[in-house]
C-alpha atoms as a PDB file:
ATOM      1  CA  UNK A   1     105.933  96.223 -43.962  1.00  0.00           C
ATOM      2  CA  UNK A   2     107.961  93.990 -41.844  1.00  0.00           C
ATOM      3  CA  UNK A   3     106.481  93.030 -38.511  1.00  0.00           C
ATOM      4  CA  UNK A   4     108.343  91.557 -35.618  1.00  0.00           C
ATOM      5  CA  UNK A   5     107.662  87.530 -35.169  1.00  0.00           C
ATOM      6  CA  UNK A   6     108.368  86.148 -31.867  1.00  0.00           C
ATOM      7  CA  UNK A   7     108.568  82.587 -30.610  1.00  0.00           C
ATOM      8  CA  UNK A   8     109.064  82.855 -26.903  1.00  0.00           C
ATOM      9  CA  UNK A   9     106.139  85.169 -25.614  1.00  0.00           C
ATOM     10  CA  UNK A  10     107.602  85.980 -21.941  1.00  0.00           C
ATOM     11  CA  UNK A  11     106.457  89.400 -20.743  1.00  0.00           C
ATOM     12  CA  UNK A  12     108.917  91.680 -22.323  1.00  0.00           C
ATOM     13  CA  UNK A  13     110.946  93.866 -19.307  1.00  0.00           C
ATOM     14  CA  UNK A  14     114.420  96.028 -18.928  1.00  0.00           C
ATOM     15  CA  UNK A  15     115.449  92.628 -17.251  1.00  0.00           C
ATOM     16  CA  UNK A  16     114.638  90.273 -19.815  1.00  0.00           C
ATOM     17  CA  UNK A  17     115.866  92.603 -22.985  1.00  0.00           C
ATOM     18  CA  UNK A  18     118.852  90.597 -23.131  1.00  0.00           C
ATOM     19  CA  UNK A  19     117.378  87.685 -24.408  1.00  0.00           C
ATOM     20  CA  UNK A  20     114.732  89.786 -26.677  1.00  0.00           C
ATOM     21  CA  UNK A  21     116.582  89.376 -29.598  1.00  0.00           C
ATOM     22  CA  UNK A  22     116.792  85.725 -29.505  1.00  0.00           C
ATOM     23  CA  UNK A  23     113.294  84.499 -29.977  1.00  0.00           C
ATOM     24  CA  UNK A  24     112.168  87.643 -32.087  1.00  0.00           C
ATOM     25  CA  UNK A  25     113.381  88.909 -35.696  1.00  0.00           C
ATOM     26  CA  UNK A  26     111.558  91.138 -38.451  1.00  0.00           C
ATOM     27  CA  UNK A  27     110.115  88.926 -40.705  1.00  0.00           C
ATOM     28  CA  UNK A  28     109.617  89.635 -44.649  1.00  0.00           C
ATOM     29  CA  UNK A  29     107.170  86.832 -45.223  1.00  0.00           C
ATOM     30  CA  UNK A  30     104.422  87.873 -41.803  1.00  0.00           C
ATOM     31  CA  UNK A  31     102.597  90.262 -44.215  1.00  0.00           C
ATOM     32  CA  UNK A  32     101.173  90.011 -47.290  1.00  0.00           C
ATOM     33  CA  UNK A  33     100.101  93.051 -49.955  1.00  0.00           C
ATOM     34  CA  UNK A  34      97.237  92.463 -51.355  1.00  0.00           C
ATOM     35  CA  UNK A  35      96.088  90.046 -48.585  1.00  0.00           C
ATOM     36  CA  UNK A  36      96.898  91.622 -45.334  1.00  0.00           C
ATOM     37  CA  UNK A  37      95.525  95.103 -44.339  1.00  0.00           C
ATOM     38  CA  UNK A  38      97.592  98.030 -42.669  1.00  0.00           C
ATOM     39  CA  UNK A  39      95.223  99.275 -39.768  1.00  0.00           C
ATOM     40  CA  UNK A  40      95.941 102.706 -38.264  1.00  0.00           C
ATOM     41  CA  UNK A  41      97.469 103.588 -34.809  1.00  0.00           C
ATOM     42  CA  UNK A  42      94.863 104.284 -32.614  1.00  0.00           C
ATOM     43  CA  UNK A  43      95.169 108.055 -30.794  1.00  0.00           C
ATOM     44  CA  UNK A  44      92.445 108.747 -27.888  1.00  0.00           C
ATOM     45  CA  UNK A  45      89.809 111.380 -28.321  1.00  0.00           C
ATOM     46  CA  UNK A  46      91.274 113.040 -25.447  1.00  0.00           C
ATOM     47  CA  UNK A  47      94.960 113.368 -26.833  1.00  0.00           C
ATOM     48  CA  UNK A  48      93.095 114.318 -30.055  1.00  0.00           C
ATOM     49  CA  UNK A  49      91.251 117.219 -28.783  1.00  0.00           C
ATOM     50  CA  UNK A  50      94.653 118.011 -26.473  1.00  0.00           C
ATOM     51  CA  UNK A  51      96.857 118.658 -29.225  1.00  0.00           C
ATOM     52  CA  UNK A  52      94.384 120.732 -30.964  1.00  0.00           C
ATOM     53  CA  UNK A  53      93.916 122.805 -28.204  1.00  0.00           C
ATOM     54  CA  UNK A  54      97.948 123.293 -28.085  1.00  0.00           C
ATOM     55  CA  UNK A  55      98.632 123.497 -31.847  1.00  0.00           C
ATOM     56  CA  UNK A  56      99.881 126.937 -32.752  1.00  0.00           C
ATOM     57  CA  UNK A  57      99.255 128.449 -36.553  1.00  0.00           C
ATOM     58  CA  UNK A  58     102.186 128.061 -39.095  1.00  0.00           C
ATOM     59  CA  UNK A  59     103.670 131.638 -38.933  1.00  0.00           C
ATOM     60  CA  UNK A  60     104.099 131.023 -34.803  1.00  0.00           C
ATOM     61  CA  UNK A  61     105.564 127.785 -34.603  1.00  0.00           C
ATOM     62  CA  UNK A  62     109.221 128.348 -32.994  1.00  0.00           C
ATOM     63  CA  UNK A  63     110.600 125.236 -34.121  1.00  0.00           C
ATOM     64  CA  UNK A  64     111.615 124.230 -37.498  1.00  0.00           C
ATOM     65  CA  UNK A  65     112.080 120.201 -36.507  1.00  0.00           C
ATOM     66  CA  UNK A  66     111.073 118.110 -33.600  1.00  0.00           C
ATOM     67  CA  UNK A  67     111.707 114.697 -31.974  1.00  0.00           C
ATOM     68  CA  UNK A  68     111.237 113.824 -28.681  1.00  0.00           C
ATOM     69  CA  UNK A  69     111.338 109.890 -28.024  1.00  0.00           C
ATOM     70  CA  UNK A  70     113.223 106.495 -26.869  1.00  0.00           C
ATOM     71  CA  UNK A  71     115.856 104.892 -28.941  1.00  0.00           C
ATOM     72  CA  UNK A  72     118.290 101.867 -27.927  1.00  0.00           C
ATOM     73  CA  UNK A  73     120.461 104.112 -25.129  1.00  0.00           C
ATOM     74  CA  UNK A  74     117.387 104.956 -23.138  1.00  0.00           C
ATOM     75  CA  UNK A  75     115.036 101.617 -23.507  1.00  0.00           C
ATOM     76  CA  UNK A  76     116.563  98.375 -24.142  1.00  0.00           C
ATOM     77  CA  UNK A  77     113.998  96.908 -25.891  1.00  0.00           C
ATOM     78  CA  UNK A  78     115.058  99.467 -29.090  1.00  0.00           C
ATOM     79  CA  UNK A  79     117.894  97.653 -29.186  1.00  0.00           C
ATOM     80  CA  UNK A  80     116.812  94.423 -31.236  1.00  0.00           C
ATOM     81  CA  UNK A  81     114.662  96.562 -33.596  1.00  0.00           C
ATOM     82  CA  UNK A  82     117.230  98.508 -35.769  1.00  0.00           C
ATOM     83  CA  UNK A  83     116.609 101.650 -34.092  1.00  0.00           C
ATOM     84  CA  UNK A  84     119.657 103.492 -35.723  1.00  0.00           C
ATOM     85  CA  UNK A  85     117.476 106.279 -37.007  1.00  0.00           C
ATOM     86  CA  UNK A  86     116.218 106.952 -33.311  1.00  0.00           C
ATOM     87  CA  UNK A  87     119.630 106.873 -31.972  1.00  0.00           C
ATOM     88  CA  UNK A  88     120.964 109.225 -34.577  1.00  0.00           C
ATOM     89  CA  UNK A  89     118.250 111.553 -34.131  1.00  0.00           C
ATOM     90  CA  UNK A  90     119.595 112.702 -31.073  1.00  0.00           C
ATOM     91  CA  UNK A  91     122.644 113.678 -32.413  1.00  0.00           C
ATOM     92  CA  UNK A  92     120.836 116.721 -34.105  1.00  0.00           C
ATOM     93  CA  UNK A  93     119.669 118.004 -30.618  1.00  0.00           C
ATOM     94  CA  UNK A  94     122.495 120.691 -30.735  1.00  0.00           C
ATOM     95  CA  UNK A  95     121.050 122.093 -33.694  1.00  0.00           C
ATOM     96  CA  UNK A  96     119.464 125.711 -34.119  1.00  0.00           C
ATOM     97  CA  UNK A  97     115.689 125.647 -34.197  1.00  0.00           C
ATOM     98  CA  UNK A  98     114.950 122.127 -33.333  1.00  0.00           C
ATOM     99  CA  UNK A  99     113.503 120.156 -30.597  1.00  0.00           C
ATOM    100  CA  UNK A 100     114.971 116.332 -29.879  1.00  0.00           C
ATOM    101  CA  UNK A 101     115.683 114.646 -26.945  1.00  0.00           C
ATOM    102  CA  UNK A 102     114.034 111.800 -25.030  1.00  0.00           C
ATOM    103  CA  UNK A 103     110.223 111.675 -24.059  1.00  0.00           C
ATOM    104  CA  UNK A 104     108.796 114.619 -21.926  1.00  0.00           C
ATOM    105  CA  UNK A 105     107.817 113.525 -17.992  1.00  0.00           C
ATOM    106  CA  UNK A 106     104.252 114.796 -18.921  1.00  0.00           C
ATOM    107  CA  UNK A 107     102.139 113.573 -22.586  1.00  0.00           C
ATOM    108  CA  UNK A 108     100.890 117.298 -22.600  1.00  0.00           C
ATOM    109  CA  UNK A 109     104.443 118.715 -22.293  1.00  0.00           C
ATOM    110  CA  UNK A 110     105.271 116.588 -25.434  1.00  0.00           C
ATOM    111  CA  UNK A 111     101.909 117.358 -27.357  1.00  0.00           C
ATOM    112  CA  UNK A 112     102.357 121.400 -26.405  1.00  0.00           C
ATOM    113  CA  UNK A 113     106.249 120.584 -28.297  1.00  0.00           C
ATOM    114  CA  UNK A 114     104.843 119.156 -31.581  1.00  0.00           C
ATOM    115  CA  UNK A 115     102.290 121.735 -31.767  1.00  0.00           C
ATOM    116  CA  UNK A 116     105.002 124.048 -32.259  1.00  0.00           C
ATOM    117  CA  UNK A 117     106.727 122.947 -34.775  1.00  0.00           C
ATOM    118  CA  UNK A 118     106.703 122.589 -38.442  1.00  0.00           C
ATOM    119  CA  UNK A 119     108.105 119.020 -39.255  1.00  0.00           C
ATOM    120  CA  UNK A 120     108.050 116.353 -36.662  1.00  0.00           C
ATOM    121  CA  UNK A 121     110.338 112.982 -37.220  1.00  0.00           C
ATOM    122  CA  UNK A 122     108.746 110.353 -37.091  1.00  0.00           C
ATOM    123  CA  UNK A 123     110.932 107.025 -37.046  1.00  0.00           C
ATOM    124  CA  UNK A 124     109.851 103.403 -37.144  1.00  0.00           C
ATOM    125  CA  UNK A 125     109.165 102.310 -33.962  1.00  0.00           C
ATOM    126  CA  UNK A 126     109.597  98.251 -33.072  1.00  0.00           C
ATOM    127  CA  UNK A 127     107.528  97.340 -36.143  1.00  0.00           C
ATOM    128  CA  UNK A 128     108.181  99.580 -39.555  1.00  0.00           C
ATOM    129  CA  UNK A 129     105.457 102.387 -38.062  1.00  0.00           C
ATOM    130  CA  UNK A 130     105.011 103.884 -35.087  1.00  0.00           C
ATOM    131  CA  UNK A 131     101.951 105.629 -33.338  1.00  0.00           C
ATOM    132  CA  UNK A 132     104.062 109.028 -33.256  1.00  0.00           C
ATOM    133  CA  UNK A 133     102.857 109.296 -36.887  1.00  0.00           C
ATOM    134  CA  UNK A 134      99.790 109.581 -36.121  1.00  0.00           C
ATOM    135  CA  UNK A 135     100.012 112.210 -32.901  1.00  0.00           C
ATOM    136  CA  UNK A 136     101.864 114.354 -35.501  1.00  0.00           C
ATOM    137  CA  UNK A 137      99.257 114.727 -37.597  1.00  0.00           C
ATOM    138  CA  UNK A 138      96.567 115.762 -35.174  1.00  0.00           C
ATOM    139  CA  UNK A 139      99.543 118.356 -33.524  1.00  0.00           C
ATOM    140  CA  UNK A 140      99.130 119.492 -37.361  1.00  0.00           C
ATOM    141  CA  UNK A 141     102.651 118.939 -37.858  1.00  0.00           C
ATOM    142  CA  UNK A 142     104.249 117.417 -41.168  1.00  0.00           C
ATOM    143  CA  UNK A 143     105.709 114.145 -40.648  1.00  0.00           C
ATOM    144  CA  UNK A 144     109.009 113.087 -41.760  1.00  0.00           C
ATOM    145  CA  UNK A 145     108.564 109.604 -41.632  1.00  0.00           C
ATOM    146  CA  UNK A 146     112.108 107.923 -41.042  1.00  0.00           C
ATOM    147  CA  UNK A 147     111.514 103.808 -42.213  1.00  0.00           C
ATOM    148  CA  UNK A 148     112.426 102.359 -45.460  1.00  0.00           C
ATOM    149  CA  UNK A 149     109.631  99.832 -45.473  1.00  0.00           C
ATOM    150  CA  UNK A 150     107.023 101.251 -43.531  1.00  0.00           C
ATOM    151  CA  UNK A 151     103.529 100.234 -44.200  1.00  0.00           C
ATOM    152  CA  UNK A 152     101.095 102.758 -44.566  1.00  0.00           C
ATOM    153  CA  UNK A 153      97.337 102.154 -44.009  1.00  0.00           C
ATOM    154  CA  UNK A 154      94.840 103.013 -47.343  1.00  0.00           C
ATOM    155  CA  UNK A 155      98.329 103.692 -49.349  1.00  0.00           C
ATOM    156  CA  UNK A 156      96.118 102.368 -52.122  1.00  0.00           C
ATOM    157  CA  UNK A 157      93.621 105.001 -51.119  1.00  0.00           C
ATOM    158  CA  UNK A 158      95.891 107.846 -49.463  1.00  0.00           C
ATOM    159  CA  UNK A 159      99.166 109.970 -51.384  1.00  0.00           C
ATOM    160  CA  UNK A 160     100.913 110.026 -48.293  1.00  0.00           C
ATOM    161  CA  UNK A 161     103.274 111.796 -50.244  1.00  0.00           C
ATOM    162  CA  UNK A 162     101.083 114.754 -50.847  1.00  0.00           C
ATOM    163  CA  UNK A 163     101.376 115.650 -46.390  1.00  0.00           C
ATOM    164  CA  UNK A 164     104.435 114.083 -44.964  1.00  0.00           C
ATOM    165  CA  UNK A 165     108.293 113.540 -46.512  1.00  0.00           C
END
């Protein structure tokens, strides 16, 4: 895992992106394996039990593939993290049988969407993880997790490999 290393802490806004990616870079030597520990994204109870209550069974899912997020176009920000699998995502919105665009107006509107489908993208987000990975696991979709050198928390303990691609 690569985390993002800043040296100019000013409150990061759509005004100030322009000058984001001068004081912060991914850095290879901010964490440690064996050392430094991977914690999980946190997802509220009430998301939790909202995406349950939303998830349809396998055989009624309508959608074969999801996204629905930001990438460098549509928050500035994305644009100093090497968002290309983002941006590319939405290329595949014309597709048959998928769901991508940007981020629903309402959360429940976007958990009600991964709850209907079968595999849910999942790319980095401005770290090598993302929370998304997380909400599409309690939707009880299968994650396709888009990052090369995304750290995983219990990897040791978890085949992450066995649920997600």
């Amino acid at each position: 895992a690569q985390p993002i290393e800043c040296s100019d802490f000013d409150f990061f806004s759509e005004e100030t992106a322009a000058n984001f990616g001068a004081s912060c870079w991914h850095c290879p030597w901010c964490f440690s394996y064996g050392k430094d520990a991977v914690i999980p994204g946190f997802v509220e109870k009430w998301s939790i039990k909202k995406m349950h209550d939303v998830e349809k069974a396998p055989s009624k899912r309508k959608y074969t593939a999801c996204y629905h997020g930001a990438d460098s176009d549509h928050l500035a920000i994305y644009k100093y993290a090497n968002t290309t699998a983002r941006n590319d995502l939405q290329l595949l919105r014309t597709l048959p049988n998928v769901s991508i665009g940007y981020r629903f107006n309402k959360i429940i509107e976007y958990f009600e969407r991964i709850g209907d489908c079968h595999f849910c993208f999942a790319p980095k987000g401005l770290g090598y993880w993302s929370n998304r990975l997380y909400e599409v696991l309690f939707a009880g979709c299968i994650p396709v997790i888009l990052s090369d050198e995304i750290g995983l928390p219990f990897d040791d303990f978890v085949d992450w490999t066995s649920f997600s691609l």
